[in-house]
PDB file of N, CA and C in Angstrom:
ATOM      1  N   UNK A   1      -1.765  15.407  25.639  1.00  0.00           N
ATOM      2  CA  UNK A   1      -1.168  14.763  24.491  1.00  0.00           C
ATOM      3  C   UNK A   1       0.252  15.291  24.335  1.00  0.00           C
ATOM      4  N   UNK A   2       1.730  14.628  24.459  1.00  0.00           N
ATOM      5  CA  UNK A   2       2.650  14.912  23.867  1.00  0.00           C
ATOM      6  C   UNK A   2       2.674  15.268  22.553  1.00  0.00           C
ATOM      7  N   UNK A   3       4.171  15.946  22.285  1.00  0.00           N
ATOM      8  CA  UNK A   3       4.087  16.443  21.109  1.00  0.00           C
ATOM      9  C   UNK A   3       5.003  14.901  20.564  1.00  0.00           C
ATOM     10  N   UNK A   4       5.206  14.763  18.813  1.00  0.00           N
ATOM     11  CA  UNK A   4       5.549  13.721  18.379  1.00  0.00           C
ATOM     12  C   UNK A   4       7.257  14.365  18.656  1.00  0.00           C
ATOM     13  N   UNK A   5       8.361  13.323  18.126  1.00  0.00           N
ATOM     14  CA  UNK A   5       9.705  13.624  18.767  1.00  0.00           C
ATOM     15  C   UNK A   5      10.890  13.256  17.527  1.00  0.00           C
ATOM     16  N   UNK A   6      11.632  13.461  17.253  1.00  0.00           N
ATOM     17  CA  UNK A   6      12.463  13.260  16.167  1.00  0.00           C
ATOM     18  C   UNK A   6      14.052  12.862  16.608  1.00  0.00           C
ATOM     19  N   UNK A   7      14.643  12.159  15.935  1.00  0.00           N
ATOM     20  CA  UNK A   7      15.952  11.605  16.493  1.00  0.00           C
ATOM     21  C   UNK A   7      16.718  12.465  15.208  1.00  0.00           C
ATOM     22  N   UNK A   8      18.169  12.756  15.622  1.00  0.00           N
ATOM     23  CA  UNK A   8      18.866  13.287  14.968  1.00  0.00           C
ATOM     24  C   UNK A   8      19.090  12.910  13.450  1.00  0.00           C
ATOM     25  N   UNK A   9      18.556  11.663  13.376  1.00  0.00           N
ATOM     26  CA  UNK A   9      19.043  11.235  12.167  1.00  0.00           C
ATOM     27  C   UNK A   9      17.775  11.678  11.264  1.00  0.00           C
ATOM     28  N   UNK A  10      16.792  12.061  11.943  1.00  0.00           N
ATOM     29  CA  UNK A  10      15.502  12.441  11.410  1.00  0.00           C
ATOM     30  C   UNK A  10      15.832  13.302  10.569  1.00  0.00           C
ATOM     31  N   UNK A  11      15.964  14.523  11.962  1.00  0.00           N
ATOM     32  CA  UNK A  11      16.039  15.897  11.469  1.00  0.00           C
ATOM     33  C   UNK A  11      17.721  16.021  10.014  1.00  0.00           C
ATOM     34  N   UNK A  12      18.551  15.197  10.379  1.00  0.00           N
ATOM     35  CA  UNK A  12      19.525  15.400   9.214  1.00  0.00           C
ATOM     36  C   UNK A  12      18.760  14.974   7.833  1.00  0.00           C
ATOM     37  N   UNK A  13      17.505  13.959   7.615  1.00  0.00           N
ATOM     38  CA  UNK A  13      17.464  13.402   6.543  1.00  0.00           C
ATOM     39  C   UNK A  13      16.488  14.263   6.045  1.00  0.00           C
ATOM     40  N   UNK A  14      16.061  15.371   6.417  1.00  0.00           N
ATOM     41  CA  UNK A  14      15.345  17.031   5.955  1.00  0.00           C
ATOM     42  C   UNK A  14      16.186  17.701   5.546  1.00  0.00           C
ATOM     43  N   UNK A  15      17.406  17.953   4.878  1.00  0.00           N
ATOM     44  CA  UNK A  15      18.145  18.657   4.890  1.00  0.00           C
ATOM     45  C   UNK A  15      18.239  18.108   2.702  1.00  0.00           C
ATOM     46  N   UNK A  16      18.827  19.416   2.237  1.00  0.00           N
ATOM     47  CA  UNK A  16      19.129  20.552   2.484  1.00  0.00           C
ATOM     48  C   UNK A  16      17.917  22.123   3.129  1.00  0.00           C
ATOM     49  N   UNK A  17      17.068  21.824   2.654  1.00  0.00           N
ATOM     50  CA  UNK A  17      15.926  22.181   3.184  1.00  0.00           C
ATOM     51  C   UNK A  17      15.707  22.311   4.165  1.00  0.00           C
ATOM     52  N   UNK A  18      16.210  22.805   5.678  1.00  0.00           N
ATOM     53  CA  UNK A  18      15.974  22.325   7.036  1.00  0.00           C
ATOM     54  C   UNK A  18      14.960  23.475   7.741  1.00  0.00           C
ATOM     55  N   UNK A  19      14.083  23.482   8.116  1.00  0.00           N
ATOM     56  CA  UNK A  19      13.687  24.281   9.046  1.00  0.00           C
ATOM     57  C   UNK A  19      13.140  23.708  10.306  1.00  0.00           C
ATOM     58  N   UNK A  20      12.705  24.578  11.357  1.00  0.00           N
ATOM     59  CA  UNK A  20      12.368  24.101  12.422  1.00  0.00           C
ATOM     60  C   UNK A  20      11.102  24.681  12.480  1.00  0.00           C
ATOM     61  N   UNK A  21       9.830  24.420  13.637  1.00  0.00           N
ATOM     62  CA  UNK A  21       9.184  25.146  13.618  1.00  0.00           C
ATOM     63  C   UNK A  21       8.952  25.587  15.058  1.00  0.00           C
ATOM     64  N   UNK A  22       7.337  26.148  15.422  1.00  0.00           N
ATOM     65  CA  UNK A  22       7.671  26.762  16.880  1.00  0.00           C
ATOM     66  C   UNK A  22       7.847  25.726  17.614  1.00  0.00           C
ATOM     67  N   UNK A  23       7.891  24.338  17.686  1.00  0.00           N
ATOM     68  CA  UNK A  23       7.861  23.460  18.793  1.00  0.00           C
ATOM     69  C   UNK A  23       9.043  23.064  18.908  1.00  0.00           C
ATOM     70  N   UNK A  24      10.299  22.942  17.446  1.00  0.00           N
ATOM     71  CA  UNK A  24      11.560  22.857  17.795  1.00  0.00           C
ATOM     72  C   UNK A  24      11.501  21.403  16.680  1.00  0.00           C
ATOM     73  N   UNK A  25      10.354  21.012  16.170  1.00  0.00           N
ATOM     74  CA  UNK A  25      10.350  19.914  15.027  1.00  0.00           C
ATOM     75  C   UNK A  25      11.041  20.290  13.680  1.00  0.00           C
ATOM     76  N   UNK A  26      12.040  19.280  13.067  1.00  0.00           N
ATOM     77  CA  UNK A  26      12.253  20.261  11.663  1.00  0.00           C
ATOM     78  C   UNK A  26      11.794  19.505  10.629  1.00  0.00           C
ATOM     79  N   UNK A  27      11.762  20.037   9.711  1.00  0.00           N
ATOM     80  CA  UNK A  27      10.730  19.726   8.292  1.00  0.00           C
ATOM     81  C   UNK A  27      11.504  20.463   6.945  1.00  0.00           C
ATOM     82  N   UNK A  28      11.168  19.771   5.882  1.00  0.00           N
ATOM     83  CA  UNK A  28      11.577  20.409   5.016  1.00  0.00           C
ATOM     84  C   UNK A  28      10.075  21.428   4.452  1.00  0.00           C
ATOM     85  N   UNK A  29       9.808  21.959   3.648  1.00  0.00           N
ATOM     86  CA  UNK A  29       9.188  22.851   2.857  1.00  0.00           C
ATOM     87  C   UNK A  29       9.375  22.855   1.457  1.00  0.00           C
ATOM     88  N   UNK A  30       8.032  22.751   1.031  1.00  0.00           N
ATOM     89  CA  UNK A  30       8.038  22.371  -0.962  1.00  0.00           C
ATOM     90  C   UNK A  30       6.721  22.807  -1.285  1.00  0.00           C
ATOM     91  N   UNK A  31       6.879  24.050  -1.763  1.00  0.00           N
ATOM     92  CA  UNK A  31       5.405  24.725  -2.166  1.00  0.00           C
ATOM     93  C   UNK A  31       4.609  25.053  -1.378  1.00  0.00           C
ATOM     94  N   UNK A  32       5.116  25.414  -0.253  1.00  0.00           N
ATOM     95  CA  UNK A  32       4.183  26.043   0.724  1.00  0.00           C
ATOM     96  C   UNK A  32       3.417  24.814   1.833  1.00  0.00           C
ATOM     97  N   UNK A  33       3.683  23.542   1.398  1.00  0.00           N
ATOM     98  CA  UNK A  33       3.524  23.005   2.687  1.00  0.00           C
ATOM     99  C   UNK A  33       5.068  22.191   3.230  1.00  0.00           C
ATOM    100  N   UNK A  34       4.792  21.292   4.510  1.00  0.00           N
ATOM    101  CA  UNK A  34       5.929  21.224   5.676  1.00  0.00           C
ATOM    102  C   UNK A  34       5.787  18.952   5.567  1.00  0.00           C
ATOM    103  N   UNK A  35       6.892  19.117   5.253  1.00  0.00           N
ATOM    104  CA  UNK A  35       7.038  17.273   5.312  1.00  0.00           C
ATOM    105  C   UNK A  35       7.655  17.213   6.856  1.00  0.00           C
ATOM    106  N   UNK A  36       7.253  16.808   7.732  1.00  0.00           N
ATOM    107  CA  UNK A  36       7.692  15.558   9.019  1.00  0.00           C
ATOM    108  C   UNK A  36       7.936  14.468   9.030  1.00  0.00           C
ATOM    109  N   UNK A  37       9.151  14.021   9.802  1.00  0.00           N
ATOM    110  CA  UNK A  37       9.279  12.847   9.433  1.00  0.00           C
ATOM    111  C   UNK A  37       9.821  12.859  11.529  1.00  0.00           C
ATOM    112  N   UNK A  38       9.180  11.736  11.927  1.00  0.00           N
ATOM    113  CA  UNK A  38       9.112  11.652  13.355  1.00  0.00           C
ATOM    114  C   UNK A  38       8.731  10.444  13.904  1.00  0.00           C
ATOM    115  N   UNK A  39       8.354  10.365  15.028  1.00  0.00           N
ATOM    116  CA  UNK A  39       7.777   9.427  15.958  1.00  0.00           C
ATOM    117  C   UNK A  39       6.203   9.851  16.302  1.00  0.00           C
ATOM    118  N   UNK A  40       5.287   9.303  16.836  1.00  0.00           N
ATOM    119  CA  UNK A  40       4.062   9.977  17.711  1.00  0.00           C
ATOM    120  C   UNK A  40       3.414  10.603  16.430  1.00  0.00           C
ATOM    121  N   UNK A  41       2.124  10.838  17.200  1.00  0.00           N
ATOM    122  CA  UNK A  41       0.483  11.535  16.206  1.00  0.00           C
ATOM    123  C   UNK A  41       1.078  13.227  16.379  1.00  0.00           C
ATOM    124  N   UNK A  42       1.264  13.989  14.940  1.00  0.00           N
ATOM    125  CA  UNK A  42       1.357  15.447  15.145  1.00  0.00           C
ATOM    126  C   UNK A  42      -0.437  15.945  15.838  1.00  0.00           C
ATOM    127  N   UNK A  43      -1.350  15.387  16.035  1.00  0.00           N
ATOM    128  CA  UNK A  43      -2.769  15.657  15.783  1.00  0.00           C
ATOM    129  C   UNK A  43      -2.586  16.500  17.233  1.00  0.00           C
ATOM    130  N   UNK A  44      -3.588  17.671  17.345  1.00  0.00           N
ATOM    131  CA  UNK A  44      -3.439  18.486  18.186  1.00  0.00           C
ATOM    132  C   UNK A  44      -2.544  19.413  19.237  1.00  0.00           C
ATOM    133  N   UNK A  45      -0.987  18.880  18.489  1.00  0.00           N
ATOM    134  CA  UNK A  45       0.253  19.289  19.115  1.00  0.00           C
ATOM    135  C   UNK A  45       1.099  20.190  17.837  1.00  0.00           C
ATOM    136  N   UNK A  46       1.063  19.893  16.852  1.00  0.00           N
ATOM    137  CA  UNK A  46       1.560  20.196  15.615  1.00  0.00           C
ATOM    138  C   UNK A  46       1.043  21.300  14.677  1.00  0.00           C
ATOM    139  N   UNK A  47       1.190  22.607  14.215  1.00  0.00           N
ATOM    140  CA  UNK A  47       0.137  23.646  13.884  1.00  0.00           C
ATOM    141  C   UNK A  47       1.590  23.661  12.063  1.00  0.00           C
ATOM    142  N   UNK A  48       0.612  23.425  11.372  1.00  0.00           N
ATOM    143  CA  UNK A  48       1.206  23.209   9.974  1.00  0.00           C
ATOM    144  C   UNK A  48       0.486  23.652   8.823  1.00  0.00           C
ATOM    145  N   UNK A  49       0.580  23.886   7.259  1.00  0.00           N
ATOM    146  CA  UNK A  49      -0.410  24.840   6.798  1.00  0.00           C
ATOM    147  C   UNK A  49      -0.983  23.444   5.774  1.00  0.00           C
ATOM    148  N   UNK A  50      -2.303  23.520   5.652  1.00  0.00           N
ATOM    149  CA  UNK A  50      -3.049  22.426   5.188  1.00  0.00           C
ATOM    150  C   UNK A  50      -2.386  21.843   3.724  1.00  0.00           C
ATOM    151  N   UNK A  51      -2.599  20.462   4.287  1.00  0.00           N
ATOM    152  CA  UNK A  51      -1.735  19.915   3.242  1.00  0.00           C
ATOM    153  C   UNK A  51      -0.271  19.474   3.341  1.00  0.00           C
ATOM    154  N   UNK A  52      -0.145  19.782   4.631  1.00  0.00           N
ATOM    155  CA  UNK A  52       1.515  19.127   5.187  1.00  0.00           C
ATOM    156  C   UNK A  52       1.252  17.913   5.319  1.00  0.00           C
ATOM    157  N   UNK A  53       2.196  16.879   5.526  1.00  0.00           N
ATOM    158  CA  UNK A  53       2.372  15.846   6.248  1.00  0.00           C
ATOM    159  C   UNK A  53       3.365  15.450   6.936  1.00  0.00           C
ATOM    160  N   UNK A  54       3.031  14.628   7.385  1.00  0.00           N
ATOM    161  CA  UNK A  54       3.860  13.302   8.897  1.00  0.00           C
ATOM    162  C   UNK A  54       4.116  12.760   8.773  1.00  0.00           C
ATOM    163  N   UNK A  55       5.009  11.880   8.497  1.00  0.00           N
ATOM    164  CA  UNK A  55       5.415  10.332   8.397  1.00  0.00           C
ATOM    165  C   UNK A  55       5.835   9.855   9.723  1.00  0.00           C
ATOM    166  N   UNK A  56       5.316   8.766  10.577  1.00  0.00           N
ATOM    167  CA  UNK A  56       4.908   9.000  11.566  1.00  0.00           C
ATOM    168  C   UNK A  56       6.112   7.119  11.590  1.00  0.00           C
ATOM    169  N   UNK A  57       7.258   7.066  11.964  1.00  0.00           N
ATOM    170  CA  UNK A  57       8.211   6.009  11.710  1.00  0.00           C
ATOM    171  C   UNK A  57       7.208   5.068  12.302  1.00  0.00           C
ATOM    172  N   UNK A  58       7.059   5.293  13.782  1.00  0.00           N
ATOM    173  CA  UNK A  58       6.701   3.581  14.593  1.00  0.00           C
ATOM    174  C   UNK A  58       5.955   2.696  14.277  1.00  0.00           C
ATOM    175  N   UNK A  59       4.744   3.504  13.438  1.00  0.00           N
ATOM    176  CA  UNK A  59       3.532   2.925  12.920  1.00  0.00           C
ATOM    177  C   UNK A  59       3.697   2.064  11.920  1.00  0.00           C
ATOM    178  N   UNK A  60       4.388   1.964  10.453  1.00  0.00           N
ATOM    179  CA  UNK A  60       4.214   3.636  10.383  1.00  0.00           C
ATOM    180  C   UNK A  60       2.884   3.899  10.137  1.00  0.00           C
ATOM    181  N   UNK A  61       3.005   5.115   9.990  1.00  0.00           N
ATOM    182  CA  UNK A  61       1.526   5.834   9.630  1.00  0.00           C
ATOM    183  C   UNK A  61       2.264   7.206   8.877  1.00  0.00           C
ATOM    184  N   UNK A  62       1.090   7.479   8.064  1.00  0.00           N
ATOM    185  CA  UNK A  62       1.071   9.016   7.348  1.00  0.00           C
ATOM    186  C   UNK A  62      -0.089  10.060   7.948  1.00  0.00           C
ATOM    187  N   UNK A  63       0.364  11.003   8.157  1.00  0.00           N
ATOM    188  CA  UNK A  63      -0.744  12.089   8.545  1.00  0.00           C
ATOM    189  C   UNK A  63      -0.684  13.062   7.525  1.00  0.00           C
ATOM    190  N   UNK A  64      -2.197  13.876   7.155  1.00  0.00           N
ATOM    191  CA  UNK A  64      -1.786  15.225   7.119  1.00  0.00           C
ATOM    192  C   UNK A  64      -3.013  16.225   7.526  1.00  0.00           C
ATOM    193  N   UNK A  65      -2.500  17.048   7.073  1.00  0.00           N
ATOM    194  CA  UNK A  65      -2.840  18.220   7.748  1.00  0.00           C
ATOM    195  C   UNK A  65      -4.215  19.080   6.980  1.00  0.00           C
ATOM    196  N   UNK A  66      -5.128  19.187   7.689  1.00  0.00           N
ATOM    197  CA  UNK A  66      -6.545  19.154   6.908  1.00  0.00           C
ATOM    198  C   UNK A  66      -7.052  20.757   6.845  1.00  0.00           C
ATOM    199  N   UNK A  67      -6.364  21.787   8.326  1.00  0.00           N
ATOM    200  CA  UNK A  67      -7.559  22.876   8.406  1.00  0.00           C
ATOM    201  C   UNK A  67      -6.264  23.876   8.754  1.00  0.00           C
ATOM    202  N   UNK A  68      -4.988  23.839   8.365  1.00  0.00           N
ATOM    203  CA  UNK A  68      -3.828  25.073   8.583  1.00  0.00           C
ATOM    204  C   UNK A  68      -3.629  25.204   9.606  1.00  0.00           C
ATOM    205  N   UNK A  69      -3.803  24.247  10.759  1.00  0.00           N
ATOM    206  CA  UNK A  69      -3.977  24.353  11.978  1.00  0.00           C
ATOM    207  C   UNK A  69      -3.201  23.065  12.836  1.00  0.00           C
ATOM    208  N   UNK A  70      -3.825  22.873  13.781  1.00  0.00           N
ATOM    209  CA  UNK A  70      -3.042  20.895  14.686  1.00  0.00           C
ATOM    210  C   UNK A  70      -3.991  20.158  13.950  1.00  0.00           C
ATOM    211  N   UNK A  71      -5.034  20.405  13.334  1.00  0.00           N
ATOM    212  CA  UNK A  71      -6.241  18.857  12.279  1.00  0.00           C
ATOM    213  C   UNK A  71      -5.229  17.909  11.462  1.00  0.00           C
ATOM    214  N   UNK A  72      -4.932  16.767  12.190  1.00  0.00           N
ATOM    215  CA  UNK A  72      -4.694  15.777  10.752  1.00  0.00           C
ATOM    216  C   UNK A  72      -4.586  14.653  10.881  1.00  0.00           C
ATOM    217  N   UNK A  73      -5.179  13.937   9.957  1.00  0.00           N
ATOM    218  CA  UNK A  73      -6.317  13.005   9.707  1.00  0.00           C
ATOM    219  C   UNK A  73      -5.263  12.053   9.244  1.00  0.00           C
ATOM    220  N   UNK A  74      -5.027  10.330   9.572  1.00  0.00           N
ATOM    221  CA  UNK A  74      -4.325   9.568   9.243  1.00  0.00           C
ATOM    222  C   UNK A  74      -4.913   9.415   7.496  1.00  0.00           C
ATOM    223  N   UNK A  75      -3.838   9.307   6.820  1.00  0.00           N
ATOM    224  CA  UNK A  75      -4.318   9.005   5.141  1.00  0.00           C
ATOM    225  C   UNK A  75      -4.078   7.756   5.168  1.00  0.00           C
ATOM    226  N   UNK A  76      -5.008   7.037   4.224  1.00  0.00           N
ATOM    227  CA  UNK A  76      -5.316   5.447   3.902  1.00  0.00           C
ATOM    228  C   UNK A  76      -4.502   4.644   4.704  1.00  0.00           C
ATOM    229  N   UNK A  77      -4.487   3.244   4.507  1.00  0.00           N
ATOM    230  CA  UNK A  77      -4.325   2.230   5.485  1.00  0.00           C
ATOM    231  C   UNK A  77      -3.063   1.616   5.302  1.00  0.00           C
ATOM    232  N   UNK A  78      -2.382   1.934   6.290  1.00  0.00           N
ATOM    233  CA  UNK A  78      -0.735   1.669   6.572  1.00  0.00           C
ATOM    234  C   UNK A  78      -0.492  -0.253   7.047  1.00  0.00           C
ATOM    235  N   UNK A  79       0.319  -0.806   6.617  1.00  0.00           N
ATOM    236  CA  UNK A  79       0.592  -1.889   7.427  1.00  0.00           C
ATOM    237  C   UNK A  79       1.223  -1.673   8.827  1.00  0.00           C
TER     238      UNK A  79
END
């Protein structure tokens, strides 16, 4: 499984808030969990603390993050 991938304009629209994490994805941070905003499923590539999410552009789709770990489960039904 690839990891999901972010275009520059991604990672600028996390900001002021910017961090990266170990894979090189950046996210902002708000109370202890991690917002993504990307391409591709974070699910088994992505290690985030429960309760993050994904916004996943192509789909789109929303993920998040279920067990503080790569677990996360698409939330309700996207067009």
């Amino acid at each position: 499984m690839s990891l999901p991938t972010q275009t520059e304009a991604n990672k600028a629209g996390v900001t002021p808030i910017l961090k990266e994490d170990a894979t090189g994805l950046a996210y902002s941070e708000l109370g202890g969990i991690r917002i993504y905003v990307g391409t591709g499923t974070p699910h088994a590539t992505v290690t985030a603390p429960k309760g993050s999410v994904f916004y996943e552009l192509a789909g789109p789709d929303l993920y998040m993050n279920t067990d503080a770990s790569t677990t996360w489960e698409k939330v309700g039904a996207q067009s």
